[in-house]
N, C-alpha and C. Protein backbone atom coordinates (compact mmCIF):
# COMPACT_ATOMS: atom_id res chain seq x y z
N UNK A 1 -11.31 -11.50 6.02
CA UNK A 1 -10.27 -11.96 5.13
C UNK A 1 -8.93 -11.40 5.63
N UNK A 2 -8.13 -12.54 5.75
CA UNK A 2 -6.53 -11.90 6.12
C UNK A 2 -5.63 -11.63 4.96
N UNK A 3 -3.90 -11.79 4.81
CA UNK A 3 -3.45 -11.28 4.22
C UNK A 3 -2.70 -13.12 4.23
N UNK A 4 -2.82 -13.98 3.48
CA UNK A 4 -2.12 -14.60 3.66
C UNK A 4 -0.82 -14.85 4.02
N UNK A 5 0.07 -16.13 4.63
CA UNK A 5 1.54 -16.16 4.90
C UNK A 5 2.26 -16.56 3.61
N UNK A 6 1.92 -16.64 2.50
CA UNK A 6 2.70 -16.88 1.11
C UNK A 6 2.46 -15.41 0.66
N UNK A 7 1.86 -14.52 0.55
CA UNK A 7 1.66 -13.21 0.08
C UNK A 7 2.40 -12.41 0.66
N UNK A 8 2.45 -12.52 2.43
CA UNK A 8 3.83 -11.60 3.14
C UNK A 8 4.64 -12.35 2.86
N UNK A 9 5.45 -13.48 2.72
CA UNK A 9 6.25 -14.40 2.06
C UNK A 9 7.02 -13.57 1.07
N UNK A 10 6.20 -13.53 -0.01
CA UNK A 10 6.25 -12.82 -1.39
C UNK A 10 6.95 -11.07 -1.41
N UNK A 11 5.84 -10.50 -0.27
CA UNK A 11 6.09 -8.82 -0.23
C UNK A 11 7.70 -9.22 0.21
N UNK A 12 8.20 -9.72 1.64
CA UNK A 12 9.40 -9.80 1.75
C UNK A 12 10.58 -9.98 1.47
N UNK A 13 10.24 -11.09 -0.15
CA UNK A 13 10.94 -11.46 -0.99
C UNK A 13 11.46 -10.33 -1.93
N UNK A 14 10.56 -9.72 -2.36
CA UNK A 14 10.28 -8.65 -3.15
C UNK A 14 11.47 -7.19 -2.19
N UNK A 15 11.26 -7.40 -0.98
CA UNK A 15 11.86 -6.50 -0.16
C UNK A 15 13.35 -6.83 -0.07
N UNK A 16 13.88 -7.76 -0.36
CA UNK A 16 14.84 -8.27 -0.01
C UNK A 16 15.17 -9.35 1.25
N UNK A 17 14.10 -9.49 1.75
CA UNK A 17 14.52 -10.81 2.68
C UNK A 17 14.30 -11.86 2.73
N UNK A 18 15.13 -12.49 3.13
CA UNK A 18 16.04 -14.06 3.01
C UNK A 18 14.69 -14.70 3.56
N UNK A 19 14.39 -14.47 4.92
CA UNK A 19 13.61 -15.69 5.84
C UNK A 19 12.75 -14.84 7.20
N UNK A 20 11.61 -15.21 7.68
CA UNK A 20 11.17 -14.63 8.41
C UNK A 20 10.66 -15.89 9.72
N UNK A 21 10.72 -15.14 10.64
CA UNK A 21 10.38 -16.74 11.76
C UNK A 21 8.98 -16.13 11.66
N UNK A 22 8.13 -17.04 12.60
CA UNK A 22 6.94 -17.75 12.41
C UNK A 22 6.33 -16.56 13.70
N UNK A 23 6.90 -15.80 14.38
CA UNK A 23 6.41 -14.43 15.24
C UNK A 23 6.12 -13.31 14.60
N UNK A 24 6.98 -13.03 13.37
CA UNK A 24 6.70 -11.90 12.18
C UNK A 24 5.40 -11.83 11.66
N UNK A 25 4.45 -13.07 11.42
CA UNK A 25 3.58 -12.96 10.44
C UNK A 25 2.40 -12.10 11.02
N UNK A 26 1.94 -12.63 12.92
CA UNK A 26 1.10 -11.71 13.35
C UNK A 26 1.12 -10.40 12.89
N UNK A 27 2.20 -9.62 13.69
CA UNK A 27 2.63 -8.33 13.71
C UNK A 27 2.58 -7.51 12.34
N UNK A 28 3.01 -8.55 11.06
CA UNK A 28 3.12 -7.66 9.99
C UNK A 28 1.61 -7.87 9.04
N UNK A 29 0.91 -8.59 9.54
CA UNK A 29 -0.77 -8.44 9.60
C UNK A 29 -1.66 -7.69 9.88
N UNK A 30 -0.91 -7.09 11.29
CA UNK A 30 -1.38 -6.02 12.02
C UNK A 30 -0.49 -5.10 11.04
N UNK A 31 0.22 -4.42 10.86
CA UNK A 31 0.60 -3.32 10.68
C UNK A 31 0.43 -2.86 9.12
N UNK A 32 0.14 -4.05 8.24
CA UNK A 32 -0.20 -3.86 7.03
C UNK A 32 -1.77 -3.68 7.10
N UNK A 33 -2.34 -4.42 8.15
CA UNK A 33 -3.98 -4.03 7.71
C UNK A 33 -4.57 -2.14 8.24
N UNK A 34 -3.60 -1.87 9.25
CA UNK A 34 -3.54 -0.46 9.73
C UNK A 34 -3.24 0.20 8.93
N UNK A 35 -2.41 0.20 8.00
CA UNK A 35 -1.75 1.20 7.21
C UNK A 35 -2.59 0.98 5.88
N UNK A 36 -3.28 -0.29 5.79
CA UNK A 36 -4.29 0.20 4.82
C UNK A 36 -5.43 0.78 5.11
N UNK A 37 -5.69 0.54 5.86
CA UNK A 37 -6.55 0.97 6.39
C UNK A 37 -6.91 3.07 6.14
N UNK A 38 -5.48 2.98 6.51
CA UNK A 38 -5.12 4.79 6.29
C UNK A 38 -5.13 4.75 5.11
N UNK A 39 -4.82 4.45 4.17
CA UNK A 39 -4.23 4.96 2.97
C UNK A 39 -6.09 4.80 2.69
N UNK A 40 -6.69 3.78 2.68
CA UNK A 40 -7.38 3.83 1.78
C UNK A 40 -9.09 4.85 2.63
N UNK A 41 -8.86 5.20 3.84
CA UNK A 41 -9.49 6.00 4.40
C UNK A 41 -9.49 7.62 3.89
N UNK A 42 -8.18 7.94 3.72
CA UNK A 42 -7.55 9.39 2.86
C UNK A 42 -7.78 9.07 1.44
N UNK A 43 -8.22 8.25 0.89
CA UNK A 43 -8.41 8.35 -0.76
C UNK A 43 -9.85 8.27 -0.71
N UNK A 44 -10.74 7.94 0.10
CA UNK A 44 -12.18 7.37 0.47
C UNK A 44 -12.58 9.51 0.28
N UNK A 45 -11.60 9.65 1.13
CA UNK A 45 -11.90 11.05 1.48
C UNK A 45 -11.92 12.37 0.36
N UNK A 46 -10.59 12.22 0.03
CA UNK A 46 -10.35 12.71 -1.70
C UNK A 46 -11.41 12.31 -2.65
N UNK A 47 -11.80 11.37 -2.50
CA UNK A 47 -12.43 10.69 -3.90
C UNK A 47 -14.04 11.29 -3.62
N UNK A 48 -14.49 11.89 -1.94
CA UNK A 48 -15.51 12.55 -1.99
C UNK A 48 -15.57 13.93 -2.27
N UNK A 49 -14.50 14.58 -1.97
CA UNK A 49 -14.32 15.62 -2.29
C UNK A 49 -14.37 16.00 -4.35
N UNK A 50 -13.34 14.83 -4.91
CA UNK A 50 -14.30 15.07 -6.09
C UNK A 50 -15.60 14.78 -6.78
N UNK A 51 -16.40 14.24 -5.71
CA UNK A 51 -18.06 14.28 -5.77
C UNK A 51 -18.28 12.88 -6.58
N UNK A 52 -17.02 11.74 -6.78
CA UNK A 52 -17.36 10.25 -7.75
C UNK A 52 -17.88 9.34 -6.78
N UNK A 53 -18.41 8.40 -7.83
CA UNK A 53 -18.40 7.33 -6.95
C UNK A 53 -17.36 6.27 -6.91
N UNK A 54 -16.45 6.20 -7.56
CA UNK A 54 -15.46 5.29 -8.26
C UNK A 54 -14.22 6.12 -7.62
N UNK A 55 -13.50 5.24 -7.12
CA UNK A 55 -12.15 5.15 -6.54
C UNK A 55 -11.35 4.89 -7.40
N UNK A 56 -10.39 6.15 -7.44
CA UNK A 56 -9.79 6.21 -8.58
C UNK A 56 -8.12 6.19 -8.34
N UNK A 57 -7.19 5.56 -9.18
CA UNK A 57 -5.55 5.61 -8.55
C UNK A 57 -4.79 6.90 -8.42
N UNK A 58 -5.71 8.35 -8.88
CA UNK A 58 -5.26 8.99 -9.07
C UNK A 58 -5.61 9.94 -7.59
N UNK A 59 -6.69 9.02 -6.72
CA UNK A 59 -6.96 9.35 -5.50
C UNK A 59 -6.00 8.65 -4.32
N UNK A 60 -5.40 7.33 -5.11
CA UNK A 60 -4.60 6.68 -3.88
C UNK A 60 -3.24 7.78 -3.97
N UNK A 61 -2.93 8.15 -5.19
CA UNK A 61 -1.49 8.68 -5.63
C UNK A 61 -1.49 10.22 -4.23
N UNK A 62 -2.82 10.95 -4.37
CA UNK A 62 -3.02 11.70 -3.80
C UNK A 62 -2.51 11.77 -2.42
N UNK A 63 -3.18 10.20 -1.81
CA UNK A 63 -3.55 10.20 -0.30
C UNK A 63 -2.33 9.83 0.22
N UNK A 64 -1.28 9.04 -0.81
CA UNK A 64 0.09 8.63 -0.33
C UNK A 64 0.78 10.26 -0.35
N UNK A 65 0.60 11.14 -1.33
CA UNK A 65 1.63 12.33 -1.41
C UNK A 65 1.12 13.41 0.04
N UNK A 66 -0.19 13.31 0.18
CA UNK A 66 -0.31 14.00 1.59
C UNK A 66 0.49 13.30 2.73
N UNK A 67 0.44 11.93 2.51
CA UNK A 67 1.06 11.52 3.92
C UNK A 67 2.78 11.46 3.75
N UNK A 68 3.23 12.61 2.45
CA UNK A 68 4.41 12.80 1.85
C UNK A 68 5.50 11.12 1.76
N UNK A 69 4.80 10.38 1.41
CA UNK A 69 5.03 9.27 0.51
C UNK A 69 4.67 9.34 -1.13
N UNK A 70 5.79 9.88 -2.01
CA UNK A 70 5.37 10.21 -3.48
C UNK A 70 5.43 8.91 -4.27
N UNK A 71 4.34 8.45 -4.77
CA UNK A 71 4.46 7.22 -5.39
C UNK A 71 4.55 7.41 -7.25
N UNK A 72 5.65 7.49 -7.69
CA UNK A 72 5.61 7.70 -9.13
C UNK A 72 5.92 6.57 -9.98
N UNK A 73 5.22 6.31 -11.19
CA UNK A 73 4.99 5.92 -12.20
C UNK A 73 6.05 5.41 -13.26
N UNK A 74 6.54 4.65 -13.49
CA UNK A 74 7.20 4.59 -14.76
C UNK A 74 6.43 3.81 -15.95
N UNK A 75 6.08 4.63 -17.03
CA UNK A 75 5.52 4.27 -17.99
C UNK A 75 6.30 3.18 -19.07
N UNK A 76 7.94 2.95 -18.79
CA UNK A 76 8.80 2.30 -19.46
C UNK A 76 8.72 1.07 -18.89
N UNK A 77 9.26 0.71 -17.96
CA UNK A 77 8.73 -0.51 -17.27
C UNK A 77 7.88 -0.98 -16.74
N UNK A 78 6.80 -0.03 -16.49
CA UNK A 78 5.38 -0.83 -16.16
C UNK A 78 5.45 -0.62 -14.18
N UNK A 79 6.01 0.09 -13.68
CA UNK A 79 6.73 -0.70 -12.17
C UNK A 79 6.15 0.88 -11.76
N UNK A 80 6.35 0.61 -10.29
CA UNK A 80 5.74 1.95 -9.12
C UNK A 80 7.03 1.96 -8.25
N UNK A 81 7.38 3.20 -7.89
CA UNK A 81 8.42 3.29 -6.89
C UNK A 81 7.80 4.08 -6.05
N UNK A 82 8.29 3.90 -4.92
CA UNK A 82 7.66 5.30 -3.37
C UNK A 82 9.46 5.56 -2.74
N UNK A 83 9.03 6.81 -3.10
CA UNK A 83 10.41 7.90 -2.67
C UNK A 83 9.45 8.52 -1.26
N UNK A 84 10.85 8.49 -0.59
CA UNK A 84 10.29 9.49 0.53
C UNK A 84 10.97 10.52 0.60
């Protein structure tokens, strides 16, 4: 399963950009499936260390603040920000 071209479409939109040519979509396929890849390898890892079987957000929150990406919460708007 890939990452569809309306979904990076979307993330970019969301990012602020206008338009992407038709060479972007490989590359940011590759580099989004790598980086999940990490994130969700370091929460795989945490989440054994607390002995569950269930993957929990409080293991992704973890695995982003080790790789000192702090991902915090706003309970008012519903929304996630990542401060570096």
């Amino acid at each position: 399963m890939e990452i569809t071209k309306p979904s990076i479409i979307r993330l970019a939109r969301r990012a602020g950009i206008k338009s992407l040519s038709e060479e972007c979509f490989p590359l940011l396929r590759a580099l989004i499936h790598q980086r999940l890849e990490h994130v969700i390898q370091n929460s795989l890892i945490i989440n054994s260390e607390h002995q569950t079987k269930t993957l929990m957000a409080d293991d992704i929150y973890t695995s982003l603040s080790i790789n000192n990406e702090n991902l915090t919460q706003s309970n008012d708007l519903g929304t996630s920000t990542i401060t570096k």
